[in-house]
N, C-alpha and C. Protein backbone atom coordinates (compact mmCIF):
# COMPACT_ATOMS: atom_id res chain seq x y z
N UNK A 1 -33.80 72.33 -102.14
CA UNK A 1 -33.04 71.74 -101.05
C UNK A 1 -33.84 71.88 -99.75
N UNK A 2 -33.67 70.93 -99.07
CA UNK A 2 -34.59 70.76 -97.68
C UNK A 2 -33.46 71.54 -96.39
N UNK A 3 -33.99 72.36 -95.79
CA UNK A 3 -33.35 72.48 -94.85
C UNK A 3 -33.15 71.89 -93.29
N UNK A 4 -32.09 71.07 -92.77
CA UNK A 4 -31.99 70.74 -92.08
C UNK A 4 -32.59 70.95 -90.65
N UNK A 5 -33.12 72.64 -90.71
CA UNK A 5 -34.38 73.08 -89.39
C UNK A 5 -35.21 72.33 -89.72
N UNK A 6 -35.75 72.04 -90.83
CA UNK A 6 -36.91 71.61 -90.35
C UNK A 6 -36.92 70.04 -89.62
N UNK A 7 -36.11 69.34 -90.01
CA UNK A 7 -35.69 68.09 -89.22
C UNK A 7 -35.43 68.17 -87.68
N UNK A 8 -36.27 67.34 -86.57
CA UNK A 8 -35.70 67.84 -85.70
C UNK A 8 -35.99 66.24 -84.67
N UNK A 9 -34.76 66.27 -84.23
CA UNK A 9 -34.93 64.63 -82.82
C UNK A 9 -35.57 65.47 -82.12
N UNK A 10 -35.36 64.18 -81.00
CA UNK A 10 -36.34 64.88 -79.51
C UNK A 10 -35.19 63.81 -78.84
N UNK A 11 -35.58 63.92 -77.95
CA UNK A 11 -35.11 63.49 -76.52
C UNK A 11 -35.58 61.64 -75.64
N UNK A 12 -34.51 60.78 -76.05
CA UNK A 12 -34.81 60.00 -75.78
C UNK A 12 -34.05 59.14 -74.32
N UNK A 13 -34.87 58.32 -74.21
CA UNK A 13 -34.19 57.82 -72.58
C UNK A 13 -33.41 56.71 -72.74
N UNK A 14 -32.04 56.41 -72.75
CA UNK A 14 -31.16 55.33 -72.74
C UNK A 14 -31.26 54.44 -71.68
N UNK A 15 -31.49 53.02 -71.84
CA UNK A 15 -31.05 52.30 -70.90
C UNK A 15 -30.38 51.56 -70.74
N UNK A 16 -29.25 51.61 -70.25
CA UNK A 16 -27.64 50.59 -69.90
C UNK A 16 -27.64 50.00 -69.05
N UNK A 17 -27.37 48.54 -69.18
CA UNK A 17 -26.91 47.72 -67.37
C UNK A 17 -25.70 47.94 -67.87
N UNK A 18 -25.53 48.04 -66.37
CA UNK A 18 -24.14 48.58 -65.58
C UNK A 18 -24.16 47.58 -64.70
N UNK A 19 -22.78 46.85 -64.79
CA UNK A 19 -22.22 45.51 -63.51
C UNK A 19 -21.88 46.48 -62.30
N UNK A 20 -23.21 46.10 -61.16
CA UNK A 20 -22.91 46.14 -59.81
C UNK A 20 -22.15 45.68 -59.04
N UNK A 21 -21.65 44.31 -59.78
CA UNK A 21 -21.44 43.51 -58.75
C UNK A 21 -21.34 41.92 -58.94
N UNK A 22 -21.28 40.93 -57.99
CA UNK A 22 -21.01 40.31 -58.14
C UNK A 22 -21.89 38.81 -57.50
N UNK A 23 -22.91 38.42 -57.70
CA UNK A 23 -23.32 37.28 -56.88
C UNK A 23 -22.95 36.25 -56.51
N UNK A 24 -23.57 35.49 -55.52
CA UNK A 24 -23.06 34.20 -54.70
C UNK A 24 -22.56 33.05 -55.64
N UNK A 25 -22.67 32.81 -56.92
CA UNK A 25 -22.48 32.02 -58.22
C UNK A 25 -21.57 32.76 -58.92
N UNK A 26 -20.97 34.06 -58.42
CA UNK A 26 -19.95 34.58 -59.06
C UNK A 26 -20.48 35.04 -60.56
N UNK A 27 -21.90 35.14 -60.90
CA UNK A 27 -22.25 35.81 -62.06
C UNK A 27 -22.48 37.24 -61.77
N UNK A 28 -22.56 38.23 -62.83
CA UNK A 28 -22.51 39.44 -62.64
C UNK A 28 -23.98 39.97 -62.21
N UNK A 29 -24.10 40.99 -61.79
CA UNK A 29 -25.25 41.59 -61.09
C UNK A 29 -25.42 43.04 -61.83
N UNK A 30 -26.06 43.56 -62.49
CA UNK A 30 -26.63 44.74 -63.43
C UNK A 30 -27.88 45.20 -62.82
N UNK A 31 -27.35 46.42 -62.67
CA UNK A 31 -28.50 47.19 -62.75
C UNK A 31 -28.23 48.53 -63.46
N UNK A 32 -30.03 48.63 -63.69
CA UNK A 32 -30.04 49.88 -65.22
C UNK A 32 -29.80 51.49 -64.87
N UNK A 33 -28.97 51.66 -65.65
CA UNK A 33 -28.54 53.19 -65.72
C UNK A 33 -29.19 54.10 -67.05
N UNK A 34 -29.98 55.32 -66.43
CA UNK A 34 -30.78 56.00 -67.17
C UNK A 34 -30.08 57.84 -67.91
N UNK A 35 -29.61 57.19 -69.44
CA UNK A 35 -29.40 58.54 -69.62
C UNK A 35 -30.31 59.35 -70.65
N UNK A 36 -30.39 60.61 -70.59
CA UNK A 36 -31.65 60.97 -71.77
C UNK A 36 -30.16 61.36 -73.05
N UNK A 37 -30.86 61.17 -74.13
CA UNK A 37 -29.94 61.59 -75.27
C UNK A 37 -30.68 62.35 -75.95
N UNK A 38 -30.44 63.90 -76.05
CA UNK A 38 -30.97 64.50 -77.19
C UNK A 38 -31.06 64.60 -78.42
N UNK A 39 -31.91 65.36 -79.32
CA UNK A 39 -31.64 64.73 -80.54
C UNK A 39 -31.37 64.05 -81.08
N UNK A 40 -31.97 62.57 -81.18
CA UNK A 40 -32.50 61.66 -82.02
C UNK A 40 -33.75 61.19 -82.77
N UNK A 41 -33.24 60.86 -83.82
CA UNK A 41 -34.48 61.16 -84.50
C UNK A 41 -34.96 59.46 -84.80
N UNK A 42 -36.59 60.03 -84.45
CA UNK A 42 -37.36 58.24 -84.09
C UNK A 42 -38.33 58.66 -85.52
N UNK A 43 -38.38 57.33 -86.10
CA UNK A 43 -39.09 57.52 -87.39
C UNK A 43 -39.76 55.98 -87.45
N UNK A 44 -40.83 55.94 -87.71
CA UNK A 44 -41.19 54.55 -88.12
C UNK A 44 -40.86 53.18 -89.62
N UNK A 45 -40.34 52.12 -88.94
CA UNK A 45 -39.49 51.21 -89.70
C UNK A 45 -40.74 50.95 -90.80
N UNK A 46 -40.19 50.58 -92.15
CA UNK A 46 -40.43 50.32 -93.09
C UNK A 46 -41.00 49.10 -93.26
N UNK A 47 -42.11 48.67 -94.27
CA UNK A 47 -42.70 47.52 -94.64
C UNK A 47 -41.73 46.55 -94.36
N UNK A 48 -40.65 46.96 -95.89
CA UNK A 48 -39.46 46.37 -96.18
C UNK A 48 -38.27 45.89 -94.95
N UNK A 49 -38.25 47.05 -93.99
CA UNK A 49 -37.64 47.12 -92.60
C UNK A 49 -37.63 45.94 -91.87
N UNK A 50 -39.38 45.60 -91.83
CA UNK A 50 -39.61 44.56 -91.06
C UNK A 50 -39.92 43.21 -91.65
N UNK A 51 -40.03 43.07 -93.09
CA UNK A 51 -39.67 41.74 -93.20
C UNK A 51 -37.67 41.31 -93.59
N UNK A 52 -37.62 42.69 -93.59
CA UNK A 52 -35.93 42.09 -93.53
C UNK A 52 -35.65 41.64 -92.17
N UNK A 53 -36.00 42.67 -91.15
CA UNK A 53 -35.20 42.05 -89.57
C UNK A 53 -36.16 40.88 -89.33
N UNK A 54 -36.98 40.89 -90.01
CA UNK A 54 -38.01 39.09 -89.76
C UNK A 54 -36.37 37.61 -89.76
N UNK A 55 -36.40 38.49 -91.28
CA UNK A 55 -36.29 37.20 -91.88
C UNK A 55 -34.01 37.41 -91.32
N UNK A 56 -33.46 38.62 -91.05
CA UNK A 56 -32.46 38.40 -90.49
C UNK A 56 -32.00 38.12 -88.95
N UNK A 57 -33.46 38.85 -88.66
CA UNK A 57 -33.22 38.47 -86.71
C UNK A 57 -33.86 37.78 -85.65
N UNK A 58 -35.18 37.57 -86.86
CA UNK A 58 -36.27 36.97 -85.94
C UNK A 58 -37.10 37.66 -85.15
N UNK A 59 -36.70 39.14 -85.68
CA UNK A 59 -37.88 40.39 -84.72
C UNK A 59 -38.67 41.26 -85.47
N UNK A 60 -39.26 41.89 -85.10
CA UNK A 60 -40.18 42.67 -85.85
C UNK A 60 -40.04 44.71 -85.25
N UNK A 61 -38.98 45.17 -86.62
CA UNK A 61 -38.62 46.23 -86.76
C UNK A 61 -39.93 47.03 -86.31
N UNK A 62 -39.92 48.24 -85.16
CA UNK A 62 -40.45 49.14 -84.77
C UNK A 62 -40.67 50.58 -85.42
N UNK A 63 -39.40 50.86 -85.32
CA UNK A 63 -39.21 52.67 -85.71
C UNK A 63 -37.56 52.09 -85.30
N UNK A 64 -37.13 53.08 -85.97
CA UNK A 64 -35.87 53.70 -86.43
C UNK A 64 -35.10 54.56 -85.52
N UNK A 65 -33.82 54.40 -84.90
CA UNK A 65 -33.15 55.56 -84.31
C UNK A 65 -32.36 56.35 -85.23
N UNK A 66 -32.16 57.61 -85.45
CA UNK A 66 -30.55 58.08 -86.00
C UNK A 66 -30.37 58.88 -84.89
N UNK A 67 -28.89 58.49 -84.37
CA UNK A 67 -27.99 58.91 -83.50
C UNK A 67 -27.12 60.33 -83.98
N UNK A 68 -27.55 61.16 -83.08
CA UNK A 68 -26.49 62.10 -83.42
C UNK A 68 -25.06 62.30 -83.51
N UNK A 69 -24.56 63.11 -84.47
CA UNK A 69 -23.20 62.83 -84.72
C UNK A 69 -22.40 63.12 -83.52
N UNK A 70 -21.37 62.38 -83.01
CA UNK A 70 -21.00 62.65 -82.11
C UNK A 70 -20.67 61.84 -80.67
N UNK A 71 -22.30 61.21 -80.88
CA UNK A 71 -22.47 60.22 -79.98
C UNK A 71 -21.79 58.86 -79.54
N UNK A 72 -21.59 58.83 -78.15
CA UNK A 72 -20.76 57.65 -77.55
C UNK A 72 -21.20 56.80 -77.12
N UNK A 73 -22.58 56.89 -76.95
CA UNK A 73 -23.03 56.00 -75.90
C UNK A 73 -23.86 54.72 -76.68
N UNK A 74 -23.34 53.70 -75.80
CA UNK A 74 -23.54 52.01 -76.38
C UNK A 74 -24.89 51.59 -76.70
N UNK A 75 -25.28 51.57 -77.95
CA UNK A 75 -27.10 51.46 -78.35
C UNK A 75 -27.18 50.11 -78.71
N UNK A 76 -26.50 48.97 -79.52
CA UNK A 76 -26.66 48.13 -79.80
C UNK A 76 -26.88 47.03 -78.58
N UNK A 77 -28.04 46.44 -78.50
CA UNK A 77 -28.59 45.09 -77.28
C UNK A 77 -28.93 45.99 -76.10
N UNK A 78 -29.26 47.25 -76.31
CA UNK A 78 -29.98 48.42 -75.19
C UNK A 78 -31.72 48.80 -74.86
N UNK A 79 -31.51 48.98 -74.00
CA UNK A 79 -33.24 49.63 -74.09
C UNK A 79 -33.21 50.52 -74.47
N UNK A 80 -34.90 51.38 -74.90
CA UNK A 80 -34.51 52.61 -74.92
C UNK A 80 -36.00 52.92 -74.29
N UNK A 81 -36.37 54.45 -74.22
CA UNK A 81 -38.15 54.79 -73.73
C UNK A 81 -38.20 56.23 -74.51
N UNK A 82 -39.03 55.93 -75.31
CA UNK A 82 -39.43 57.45 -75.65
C UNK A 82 -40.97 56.73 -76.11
N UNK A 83 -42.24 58.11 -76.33
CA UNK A 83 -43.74 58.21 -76.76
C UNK A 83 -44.23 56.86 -75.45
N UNK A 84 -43.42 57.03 -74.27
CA UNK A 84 -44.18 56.57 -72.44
C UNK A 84 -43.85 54.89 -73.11
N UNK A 85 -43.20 54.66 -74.35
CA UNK A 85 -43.09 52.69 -74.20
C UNK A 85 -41.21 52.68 -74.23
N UNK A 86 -41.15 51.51 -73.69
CA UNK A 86 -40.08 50.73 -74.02
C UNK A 86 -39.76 50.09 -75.14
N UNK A 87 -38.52 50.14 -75.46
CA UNK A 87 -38.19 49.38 -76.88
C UNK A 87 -36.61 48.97 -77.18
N UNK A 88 -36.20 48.00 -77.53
CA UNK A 88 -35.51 47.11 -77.63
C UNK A 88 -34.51 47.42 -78.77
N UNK A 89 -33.19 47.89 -78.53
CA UNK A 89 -32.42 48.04 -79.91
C UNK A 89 -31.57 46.77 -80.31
N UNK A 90 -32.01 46.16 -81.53
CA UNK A 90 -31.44 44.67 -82.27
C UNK A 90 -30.97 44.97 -83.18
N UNK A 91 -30.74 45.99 -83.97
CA UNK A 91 -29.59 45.53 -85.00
C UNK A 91 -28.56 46.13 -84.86
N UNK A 92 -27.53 45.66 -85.38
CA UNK A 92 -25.83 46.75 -85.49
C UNK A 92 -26.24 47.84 -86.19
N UNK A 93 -25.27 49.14 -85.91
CA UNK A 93 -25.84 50.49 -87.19
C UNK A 93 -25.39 50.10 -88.13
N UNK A 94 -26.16 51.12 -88.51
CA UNK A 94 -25.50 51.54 -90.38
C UNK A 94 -25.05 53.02 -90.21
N UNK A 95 -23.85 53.11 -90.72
CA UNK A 95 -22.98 54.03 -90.49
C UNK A 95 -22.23 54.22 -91.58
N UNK A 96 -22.51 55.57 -92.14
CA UNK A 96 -21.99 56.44 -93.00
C UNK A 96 -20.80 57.12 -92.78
N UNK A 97 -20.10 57.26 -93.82
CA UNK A 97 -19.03 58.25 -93.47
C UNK A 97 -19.56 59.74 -93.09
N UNK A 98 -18.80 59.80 -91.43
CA UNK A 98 -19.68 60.95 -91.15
C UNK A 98 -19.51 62.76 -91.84
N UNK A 99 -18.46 62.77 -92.74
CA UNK A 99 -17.98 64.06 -93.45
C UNK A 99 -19.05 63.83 -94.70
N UNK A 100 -19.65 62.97 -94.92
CA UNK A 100 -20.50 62.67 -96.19
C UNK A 100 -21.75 62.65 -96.12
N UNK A 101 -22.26 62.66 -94.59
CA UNK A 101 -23.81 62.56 -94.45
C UNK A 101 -24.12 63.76 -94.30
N UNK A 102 -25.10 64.17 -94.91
CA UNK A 102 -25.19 65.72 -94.69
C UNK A 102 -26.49 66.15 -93.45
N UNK A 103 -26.86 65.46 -92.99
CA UNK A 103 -27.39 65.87 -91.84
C UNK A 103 -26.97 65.20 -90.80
N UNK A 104 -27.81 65.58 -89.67
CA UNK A 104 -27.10 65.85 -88.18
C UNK A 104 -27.06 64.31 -87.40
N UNK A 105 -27.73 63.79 -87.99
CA UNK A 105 -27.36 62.01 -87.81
C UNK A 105 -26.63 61.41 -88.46
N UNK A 106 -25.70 59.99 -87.73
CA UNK A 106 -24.98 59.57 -88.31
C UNK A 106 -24.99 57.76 -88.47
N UNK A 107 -25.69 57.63 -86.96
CA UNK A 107 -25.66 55.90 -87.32
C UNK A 107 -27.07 55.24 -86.83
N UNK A 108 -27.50 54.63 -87.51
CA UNK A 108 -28.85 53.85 -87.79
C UNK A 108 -29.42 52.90 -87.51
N UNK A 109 -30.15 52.81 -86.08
CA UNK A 109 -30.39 51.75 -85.86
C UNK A 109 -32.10 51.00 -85.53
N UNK A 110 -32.33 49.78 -85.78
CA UNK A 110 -33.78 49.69 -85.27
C UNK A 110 -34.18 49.11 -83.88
N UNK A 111 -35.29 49.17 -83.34
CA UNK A 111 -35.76 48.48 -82.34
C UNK A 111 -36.87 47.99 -82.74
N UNK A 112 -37.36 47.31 -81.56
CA UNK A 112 -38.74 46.51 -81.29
C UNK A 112 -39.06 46.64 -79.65
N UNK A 113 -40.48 46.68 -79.91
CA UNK A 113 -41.28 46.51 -78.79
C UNK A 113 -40.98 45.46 -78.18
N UNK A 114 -40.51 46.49 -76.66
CA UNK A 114 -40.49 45.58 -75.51
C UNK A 114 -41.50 45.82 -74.58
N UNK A 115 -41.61 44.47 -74.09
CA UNK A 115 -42.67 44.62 -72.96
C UNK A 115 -42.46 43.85 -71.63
């Protein structure tokens, strides 16, 4: 059995627009709000990874988030920054029943390089 120490996230930087406001066209006005989230674990996306989100999203799968259990904060159509780049979260998670996953992540998501 593997023990769960040895698995370990790091610390990644969330980025959320947040409606400021309101412009002269009455469309909304966003600007980005920066939170760090600990422990998540960044892993690099799969062969398989990336010709699936090819061929389901039209993007090209990066690396992998798992979100710690627990977590509230809105990842799907978000930025994110961790290893000094930016990167782009596109798919919905995958989400386990969380009494059944036996480690400290719970929902699964990919990005792509933004630039």
């Amino acid at each position: 059995m593997i023990s769960m120490a040895l698995i370990k996230g790091m610390d990644v930087v969330l980025i959320n627009l947040v409606e400021t406001g309101i412009d002269e066209f009455r469309n909304p006005i966003y600007e980005p709000e920066e939170t760090t989230v600990s422990n998540v674990l960044v892993y690099p996306a799969t062969a398989d990874d990336v010709v699936s989100t090819l061929d389901l999203y039209g993007k090209k799968a990066v690396y992998k988030l798992g979100i710690p259990k627990g977590d509230t904060h809105v990842w799907q159509d978000q930025d994110v920054r961790f290893f000094g780049e930016t990167f782009h979260v596109f798919t919905t998670p995958q989400i386990g029943i969380e009494a059944n996953v036996p480690t400290e992540w719970h929902h699964i998501y990919m990005c792509e390089r933004y630039e």
